[in-house]
N, C-alpha and C. Protein backbone atom coordinates (compact mmCIF):
# COMPACT_ATOMS: atom_id res chain seq x y z
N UNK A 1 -154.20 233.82 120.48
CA UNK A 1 -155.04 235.02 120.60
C UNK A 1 -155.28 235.60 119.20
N UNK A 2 -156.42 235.54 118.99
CA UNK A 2 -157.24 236.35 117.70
C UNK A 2 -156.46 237.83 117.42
N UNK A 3 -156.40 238.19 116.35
CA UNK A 3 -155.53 239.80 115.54
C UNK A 3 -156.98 240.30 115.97
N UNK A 4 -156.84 241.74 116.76
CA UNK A 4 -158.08 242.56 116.94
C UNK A 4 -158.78 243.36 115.78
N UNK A 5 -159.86 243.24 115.37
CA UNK A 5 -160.58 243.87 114.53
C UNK A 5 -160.33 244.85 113.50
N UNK A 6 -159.53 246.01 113.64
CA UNK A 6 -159.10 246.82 113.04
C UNK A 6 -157.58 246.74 112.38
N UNK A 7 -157.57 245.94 112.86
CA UNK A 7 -155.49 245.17 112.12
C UNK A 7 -156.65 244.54 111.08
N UNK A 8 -157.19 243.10 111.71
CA UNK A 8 -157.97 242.43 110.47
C UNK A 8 -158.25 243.62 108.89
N UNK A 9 -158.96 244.29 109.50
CA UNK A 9 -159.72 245.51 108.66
C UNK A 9 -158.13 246.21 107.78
N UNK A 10 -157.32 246.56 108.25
CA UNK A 10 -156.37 247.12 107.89
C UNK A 10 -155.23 246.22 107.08
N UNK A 11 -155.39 245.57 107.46
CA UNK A 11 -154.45 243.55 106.34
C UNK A 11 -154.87 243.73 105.50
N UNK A 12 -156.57 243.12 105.53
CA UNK A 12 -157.31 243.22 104.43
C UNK A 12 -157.23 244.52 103.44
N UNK A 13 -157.30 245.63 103.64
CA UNK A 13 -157.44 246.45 102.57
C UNK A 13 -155.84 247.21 102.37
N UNK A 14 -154.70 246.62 103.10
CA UNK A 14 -153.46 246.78 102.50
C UNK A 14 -153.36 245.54 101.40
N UNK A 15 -153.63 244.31 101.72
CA UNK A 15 -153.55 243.39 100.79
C UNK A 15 -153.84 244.09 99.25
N UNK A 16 -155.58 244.11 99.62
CA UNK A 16 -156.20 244.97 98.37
C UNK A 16 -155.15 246.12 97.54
N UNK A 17 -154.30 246.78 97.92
CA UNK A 17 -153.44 247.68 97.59
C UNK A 17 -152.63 247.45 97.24
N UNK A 18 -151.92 246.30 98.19
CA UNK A 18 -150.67 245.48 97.33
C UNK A 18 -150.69 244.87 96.28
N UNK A 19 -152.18 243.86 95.81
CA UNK A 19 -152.36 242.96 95.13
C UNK A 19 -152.65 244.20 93.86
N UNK A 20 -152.54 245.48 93.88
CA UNK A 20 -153.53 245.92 93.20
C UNK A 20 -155.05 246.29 92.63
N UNK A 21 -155.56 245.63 93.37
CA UNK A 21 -157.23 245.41 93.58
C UNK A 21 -157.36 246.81 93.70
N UNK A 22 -156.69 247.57 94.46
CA UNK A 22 -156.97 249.20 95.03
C UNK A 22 -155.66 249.89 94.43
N UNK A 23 -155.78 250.63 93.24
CA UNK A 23 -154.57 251.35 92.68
C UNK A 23 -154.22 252.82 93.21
N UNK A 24 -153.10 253.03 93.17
CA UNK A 24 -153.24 254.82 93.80
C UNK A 24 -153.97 255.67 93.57
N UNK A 25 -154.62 256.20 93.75
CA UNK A 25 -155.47 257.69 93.60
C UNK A 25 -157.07 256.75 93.80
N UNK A 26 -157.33 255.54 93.74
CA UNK A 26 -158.57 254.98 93.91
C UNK A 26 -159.05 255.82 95.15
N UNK A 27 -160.48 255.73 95.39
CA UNK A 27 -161.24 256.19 96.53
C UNK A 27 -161.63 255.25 97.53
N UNK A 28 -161.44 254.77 98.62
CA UNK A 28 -161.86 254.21 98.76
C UNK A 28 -163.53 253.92 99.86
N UNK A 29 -164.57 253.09 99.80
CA UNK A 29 -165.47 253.19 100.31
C UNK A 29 -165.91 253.97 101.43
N UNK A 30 -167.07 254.57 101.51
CA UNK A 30 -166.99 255.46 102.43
C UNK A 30 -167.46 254.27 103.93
N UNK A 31 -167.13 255.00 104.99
CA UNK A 31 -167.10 254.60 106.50
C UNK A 31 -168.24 253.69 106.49
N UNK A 32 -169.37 254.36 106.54
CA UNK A 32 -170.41 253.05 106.46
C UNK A 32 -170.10 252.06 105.38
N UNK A 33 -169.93 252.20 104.80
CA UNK A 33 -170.16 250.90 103.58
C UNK A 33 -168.73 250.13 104.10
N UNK A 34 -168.21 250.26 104.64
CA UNK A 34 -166.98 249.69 105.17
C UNK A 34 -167.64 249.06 106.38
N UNK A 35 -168.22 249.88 107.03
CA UNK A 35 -168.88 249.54 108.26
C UNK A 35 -169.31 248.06 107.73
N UNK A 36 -170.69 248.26 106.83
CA UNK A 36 -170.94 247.28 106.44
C UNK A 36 -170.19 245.88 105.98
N UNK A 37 -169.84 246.32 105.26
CA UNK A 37 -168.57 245.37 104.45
C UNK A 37 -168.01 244.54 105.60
N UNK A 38 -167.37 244.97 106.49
CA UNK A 38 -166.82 244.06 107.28
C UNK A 38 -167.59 243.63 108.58
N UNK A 39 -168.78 244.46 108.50
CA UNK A 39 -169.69 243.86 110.07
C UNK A 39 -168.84 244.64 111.37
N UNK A 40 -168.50 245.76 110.87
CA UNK A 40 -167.57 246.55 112.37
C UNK A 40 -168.38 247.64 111.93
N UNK A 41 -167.60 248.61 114.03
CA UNK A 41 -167.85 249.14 113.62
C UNK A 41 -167.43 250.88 113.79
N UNK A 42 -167.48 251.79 113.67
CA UNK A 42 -167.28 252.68 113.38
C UNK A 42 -165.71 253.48 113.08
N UNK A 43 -165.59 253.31 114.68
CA UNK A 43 -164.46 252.79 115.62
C UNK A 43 -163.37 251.71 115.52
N UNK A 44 -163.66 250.85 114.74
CA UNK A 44 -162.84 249.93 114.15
C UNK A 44 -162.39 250.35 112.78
N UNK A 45 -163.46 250.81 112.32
CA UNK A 45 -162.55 251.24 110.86
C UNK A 45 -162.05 252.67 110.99
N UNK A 46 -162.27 253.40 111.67
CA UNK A 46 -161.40 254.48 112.50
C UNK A 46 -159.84 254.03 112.33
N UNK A 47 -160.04 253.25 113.30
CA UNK A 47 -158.53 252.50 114.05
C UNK A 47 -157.73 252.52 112.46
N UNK A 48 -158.65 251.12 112.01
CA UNK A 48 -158.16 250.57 110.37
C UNK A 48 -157.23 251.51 110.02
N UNK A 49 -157.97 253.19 109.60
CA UNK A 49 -157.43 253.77 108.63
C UNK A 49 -156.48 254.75 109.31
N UNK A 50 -156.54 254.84 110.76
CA UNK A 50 -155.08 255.43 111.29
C UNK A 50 -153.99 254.73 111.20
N UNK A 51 -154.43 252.97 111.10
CA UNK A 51 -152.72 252.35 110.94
C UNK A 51 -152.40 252.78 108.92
N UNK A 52 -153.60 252.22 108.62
CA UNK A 52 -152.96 252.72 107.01
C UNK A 52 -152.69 253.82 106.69
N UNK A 53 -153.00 254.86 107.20
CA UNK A 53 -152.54 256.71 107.22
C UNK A 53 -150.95 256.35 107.67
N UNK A 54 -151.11 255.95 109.04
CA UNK A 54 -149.64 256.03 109.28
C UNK A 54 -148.66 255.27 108.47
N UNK A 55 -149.01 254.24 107.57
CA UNK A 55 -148.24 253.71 106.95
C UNK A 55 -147.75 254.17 105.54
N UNK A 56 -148.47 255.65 105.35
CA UNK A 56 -148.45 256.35 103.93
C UNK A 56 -149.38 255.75 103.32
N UNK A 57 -150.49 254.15 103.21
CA UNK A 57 -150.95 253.81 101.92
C UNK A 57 -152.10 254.61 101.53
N UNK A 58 -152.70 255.49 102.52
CA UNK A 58 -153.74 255.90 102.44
C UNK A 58 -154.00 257.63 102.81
N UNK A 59 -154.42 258.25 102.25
CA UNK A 59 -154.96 260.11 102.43
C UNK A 59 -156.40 260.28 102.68
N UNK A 60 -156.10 261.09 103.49
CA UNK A 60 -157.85 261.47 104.06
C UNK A 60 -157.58 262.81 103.26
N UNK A 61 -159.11 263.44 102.69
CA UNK A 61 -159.19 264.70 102.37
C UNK A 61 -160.30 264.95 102.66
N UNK A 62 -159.89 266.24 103.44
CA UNK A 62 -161.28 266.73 104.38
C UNK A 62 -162.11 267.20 103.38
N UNK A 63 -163.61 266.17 103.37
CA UNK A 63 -164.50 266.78 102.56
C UNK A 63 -164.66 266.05 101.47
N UNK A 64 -163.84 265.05 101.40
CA UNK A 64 -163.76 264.13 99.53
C UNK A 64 -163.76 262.74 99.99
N UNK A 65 -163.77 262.33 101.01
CA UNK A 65 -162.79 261.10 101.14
C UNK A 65 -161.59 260.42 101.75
N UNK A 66 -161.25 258.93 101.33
CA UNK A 66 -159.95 258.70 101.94
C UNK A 66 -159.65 257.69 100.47
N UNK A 67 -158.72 257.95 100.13
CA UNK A 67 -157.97 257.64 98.76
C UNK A 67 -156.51 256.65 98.87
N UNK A 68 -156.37 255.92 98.40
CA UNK A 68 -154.92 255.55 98.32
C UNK A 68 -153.81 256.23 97.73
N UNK A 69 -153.15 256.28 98.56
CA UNK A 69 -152.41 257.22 98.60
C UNK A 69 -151.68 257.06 97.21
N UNK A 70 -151.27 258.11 96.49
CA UNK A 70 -150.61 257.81 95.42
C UNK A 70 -149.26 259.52 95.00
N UNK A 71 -148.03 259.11 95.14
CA UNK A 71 -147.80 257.65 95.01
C UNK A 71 -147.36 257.00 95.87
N UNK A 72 -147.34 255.30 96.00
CA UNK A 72 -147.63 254.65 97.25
C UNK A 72 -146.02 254.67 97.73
N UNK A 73 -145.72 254.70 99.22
CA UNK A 73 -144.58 254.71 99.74
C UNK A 73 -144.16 253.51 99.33
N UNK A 74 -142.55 254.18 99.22
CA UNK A 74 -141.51 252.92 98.58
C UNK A 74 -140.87 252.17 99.78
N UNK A 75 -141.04 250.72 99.80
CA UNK A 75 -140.78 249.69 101.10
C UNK A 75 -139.40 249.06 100.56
């Protein structure tokens, strides 16, 4: 059985974070362009960024964005 859409979405841009590709305090893309980016949609990258919220890597700020979180929780 296939990983559902928004895990995919959420791997992918923890990878990006881990590898460094996405450093703390980066911004990252807004909803549509994500939308885009991965061909999902709204609702999926919704999902995405509640598992990475809950995981600390990521901050929403009402009005600015959603940022990596910095500094990133220690594993």
């Amino acid at each position: 059985m296939s990983e559902p859409a928004y895990l995919q979405v959420a791997r992918d841009i923890r990878e990006q974070i881990s590898s460094g590709k996405l450093k703390p305090g980066d911004k990252l893309p807004s909803f549509s362009a994500l939308c885009e980016h991965y061909g999902a949609s709204s609702t999926v990258i919704r999902s995405a960024m509640l598992v990475l919220k809950a995981e600390q890597l990521i901050d929403g700020r009402q009005g600015k964005g959603v940022y990596v979180a910095d500094p990133l929780p220690k594993h």
